[in-house]
Protein backbone atom coordinates (compact mmCIF):
# COMPACT_ATOMS: atom_id res chain seq x y z
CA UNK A 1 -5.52 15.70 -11.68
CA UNK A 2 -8.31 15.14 -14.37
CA UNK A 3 -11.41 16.11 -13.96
CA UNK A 4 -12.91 12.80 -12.75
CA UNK A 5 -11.66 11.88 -9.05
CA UNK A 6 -10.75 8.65 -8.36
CA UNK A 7 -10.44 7.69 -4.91
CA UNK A 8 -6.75 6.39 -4.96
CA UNK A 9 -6.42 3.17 -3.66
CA UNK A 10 -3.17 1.86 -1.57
CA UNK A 11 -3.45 -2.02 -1.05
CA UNK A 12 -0.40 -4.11 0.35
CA UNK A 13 0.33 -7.19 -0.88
CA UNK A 14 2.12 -9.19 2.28
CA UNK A 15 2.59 -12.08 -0.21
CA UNK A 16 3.76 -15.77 2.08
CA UNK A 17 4.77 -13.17 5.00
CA UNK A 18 3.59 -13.01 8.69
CA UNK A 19 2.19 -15.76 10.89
CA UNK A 20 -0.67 -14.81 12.62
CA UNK A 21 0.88 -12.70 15.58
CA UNK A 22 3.16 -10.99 13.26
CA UNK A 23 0.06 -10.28 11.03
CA UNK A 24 -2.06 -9.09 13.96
CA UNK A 25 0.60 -6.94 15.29
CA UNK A 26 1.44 -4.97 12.10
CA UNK A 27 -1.85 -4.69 11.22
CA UNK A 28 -2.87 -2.84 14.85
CA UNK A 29 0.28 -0.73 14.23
CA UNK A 30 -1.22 0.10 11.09
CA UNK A 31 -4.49 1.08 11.95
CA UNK A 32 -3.48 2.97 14.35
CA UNK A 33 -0.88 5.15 12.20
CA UNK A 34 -4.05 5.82 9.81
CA UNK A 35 -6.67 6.83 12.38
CA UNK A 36 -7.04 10.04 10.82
CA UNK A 37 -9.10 11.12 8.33
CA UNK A 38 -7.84 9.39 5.26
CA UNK A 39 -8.43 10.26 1.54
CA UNK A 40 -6.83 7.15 0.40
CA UNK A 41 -8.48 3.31 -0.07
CA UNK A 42 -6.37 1.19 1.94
CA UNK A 43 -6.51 -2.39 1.69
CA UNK A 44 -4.31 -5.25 2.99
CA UNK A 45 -3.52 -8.95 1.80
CA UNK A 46 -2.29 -11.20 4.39
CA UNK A 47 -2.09 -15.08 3.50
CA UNK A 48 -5.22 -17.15 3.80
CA UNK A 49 -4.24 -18.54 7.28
CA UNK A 50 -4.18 -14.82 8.59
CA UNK A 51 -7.27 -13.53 7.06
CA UNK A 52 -9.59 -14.09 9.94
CA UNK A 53 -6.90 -12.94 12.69
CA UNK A 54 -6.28 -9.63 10.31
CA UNK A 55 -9.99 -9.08 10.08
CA UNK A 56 -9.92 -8.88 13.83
CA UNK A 57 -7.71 -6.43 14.49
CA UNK A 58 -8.42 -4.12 11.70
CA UNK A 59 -11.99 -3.56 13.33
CA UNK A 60 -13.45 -0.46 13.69
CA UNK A 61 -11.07 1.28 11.19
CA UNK A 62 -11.63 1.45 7.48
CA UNK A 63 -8.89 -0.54 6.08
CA UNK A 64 -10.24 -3.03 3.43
CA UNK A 65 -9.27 -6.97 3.27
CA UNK A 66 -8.01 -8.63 0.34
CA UNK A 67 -6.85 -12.06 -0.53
CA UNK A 68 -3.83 -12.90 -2.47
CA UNK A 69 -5.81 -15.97 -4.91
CA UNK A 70 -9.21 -17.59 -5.62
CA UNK A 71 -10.19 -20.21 -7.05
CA UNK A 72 -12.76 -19.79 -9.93
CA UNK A 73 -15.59 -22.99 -8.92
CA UNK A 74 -17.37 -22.01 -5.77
CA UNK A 75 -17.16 -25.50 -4.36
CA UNK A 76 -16.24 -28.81 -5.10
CA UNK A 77 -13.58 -31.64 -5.07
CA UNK A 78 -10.64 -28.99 -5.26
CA UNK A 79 -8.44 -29.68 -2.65
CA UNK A 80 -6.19 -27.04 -1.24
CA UNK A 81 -8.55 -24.34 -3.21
CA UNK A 82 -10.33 -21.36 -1.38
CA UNK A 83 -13.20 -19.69 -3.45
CA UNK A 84 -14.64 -16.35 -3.75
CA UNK A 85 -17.68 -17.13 -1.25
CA UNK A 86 -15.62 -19.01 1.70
CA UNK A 87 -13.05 -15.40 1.00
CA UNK A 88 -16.36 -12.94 0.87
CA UNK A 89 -17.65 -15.05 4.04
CA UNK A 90 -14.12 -14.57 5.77
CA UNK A 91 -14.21 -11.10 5.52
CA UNK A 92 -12.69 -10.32 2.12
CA UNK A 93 -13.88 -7.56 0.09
CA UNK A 94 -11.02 -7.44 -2.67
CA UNK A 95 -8.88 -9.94 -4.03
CA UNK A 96 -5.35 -10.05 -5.78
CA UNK A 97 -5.72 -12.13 -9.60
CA UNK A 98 -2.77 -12.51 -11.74
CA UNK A 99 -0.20 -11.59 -10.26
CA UNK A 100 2.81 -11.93 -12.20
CA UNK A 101 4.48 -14.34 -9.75
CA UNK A 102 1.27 -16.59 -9.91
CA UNK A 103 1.63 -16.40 -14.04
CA UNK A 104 5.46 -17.17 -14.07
CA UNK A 105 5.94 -19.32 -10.88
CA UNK A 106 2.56 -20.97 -10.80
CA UNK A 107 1.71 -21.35 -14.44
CA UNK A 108 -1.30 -18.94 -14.71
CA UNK A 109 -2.49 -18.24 -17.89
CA UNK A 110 -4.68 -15.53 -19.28
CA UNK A 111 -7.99 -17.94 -19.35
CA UNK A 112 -6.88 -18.98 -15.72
CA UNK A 113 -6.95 -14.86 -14.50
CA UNK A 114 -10.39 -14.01 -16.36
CA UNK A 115 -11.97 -17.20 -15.08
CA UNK A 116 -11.06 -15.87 -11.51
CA UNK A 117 -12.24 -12.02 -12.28
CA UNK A 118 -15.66 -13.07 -13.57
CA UNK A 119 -16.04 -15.69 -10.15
CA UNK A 120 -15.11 -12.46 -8.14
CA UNK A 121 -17.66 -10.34 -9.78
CA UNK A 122 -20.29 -12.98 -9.55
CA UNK A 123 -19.73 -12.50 -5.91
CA UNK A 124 -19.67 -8.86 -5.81
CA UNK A 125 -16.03 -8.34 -4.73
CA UNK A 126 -13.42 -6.48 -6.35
CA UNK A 127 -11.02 -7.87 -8.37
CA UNK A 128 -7.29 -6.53 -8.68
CA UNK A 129 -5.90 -7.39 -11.70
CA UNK A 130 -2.61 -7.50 -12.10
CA UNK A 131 -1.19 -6.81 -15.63
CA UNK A 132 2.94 -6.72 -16.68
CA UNK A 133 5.78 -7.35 -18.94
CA UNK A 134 8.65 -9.50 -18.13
CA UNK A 135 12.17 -7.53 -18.78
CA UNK A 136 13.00 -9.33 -22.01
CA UNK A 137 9.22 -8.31 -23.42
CA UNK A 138 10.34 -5.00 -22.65
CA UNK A 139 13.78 -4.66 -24.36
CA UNK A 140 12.35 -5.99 -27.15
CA UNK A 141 9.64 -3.28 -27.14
CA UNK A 142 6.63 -5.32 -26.11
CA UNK A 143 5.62 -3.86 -23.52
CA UNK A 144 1.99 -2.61 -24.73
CA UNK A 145 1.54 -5.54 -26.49
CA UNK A 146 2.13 -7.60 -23.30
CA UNK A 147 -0.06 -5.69 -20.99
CA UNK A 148 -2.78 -4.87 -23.39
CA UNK A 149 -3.55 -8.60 -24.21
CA UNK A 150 -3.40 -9.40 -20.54
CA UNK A 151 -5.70 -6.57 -19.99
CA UNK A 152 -8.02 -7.52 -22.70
CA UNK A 153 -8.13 -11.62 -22.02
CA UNK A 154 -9.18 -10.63 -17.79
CA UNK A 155 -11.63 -8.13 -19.18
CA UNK A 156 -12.97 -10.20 -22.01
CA UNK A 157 -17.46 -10.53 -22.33
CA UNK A 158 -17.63 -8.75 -18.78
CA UNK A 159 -20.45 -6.28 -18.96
CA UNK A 160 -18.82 -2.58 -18.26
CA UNK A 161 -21.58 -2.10 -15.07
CA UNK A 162 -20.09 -5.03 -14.05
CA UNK A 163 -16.04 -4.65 -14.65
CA UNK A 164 -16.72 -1.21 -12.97
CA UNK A 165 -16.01 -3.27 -9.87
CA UNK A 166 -12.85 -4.17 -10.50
CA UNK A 167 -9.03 -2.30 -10.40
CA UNK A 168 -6.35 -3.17 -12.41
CA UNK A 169 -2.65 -3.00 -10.98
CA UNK A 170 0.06 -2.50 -14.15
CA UNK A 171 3.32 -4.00 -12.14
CA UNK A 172 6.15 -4.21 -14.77
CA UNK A 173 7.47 -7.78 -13.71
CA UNK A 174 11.32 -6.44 -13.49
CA UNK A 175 10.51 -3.79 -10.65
CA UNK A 176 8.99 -6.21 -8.61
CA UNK A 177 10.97 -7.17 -5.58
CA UNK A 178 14.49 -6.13 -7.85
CA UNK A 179 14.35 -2.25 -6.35
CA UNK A 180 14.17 -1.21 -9.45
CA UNK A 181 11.04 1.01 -10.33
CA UNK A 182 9.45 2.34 -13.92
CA UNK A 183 9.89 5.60 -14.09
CA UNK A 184 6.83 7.92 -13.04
CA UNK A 185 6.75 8.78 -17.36
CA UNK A 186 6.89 5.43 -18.04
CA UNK A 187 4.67 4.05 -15.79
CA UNK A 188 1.91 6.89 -16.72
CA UNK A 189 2.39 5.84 -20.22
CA UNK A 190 1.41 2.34 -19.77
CA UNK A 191 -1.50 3.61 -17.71
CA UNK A 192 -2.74 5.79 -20.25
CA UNK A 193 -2.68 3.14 -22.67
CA UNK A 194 -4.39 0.49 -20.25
CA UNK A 195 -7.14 3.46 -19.60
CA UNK A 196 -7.18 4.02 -23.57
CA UNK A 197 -7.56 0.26 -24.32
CA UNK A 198 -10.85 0.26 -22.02
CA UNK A 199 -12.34 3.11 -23.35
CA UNK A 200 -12.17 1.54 -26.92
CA UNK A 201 -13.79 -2.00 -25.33
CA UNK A 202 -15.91 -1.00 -22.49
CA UNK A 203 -16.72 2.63 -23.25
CA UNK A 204 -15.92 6.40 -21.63
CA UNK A 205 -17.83 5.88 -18.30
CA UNK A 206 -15.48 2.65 -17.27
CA UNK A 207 -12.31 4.69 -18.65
CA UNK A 208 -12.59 7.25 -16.46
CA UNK A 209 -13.76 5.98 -13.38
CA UNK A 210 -11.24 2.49 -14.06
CA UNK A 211 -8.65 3.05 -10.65
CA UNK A 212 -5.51 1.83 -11.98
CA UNK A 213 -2.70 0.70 -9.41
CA UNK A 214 1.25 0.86 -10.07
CA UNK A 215 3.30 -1.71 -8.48
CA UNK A 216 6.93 -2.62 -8.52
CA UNK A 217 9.53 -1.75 -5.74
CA UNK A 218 6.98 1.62 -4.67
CA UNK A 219 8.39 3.28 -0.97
CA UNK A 220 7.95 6.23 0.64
CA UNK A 221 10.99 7.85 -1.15
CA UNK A 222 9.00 7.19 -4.96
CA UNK A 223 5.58 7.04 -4.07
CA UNK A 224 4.30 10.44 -3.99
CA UNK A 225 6.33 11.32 -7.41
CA UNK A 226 4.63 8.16 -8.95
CA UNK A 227 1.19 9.23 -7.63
CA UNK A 228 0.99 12.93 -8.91
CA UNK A 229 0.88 11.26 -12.41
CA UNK A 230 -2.54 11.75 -14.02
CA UNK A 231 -3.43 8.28 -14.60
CA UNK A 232 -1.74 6.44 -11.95
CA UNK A 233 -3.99 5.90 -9.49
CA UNK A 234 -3.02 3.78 -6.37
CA UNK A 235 -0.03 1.49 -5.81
CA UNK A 236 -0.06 -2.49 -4.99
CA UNK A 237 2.30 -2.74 -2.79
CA UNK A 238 4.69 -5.11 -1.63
CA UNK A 239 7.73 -5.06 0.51
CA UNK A 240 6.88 -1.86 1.64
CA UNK A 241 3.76 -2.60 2.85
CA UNK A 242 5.01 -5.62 5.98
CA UNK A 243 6.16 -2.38 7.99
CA UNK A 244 3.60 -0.52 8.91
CA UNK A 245 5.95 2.53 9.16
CA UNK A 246 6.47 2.82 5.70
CA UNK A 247 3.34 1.52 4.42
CA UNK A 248 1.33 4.21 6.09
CA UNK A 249 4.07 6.63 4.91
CA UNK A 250 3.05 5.54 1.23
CA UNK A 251 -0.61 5.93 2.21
CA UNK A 252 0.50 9.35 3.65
CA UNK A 253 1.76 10.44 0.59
CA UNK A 254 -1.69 9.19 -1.54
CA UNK A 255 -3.75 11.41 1.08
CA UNK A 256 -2.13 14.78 0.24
């Protein structure tokens, strides 16, 4: 553990899952399979049409709300868009950028992801921003290079004070949804080098306190081996996370 604690963080990502009972029900099952004391940040992301209903039933606990998108204009002629107020006013305190199948299915780009992060901040809610390499970046070794400029384009002119708010999720785009997972070395590597990267363009302060989330096929069965890592802080998680069984089992395993 290094000598800074950082709360770890545990935040499912329910991607286009769950209508609104199924929504409501797993997220009262959830709730109450974390009603103990828990040292863990946990934080769900239901679609937009479930926010509200999720909201509901996670009163009175301490589970956070996240959306999955934002758009980076507060308002305006943007049909279909949702922005960071109409999310902070719906109960949101955290949102998802980036996310590799946004960049590859939906065309993000880099400018698109740091546009988003800086309309978060502006609003005072926490961005997650998701950095990884696709399988053929990594054969060829580009890994670093890949997740580094990612890092560097959502992070780019944002005051440290105010990038403090945000988390950064490394999700190596092969592990996600395939079952296949980095391995807890590998995935603390990249972390390290995400953490290193910050220190050298934000300074010490954000470098240490920086949570940084691994995601990409984490369960029960991988989580706690992939959390004991020094620089892995949290996991983003995905399948895992639409049964509340084994998502508070990964949560479980972040509170020991």
């Amino acid at each position: 553990m290094s000598s800074h604690y950082r709360r770890p963080v545990i935040a499912g990502n329910w991607k286009l899952n769950k209508n609104l009972s199924e929504a409501s029900q797993t997220a009262r099952d959830l709730k109450s399979r974390l009603a103990g004391a828990c040292t863990a940040e946990v934080i769900l992301a239901p679609v937009f049409t479930a926010l509200s209903t999720v909201r509901g039933a996670l009163e009175g606990s301490s589970i956070g709300l996240a959306a999955q998108n934002v758009y980076p204009e507060d308002h305006g002629a943007f049909t279909g868009e949702v922005s960071a107020p109409l999310l902070k006013d719906a109960g949101c305190q955290y949102c998802i950028v980036g996310h590799s199948e946004r960049r590859h299915i939906m065309g993000e780009t880099n400018g698109t992801v740091h546009a988003k992060t800086k309309a978060l901040l502006a609003h005072d809610m926490q961005p997650i921003i998701c950095v990884g390499e696709t399988l053929e970046e990594r054969e060829a070794g580009n890994t670093l290079k890949t997740v580094l400029s990612q890092l560097a384009a959502a992070l780019k002119d944002i005051d440290p004070s105010v990038a403090s708010h945000a988390m950064v999720a490394y999700e190596p785009v092969w592990a996600i949804g395939t079952g296949r997972t980095a391995s807890p070395s590998d995935a603390q590597s990249v972390h390290a080098a995400i953490r290193a990267q910050v220190e050298q363009t934000h300074g010490a302060a954000l470098a240490r306190s920086l949570r940084i989330l691994y995601g990409g096929s984490v369960k029960p069965a991988n989580a706690a081996e992939l959390l004991a890592q020094p620089d892995i802080d949290g996991a983003l998680v995905g399948g895992a996370s639409l049964v509340a069984e084994s998502f508070a089992a990964i949560v479980n395993a972040a509170n020991q």
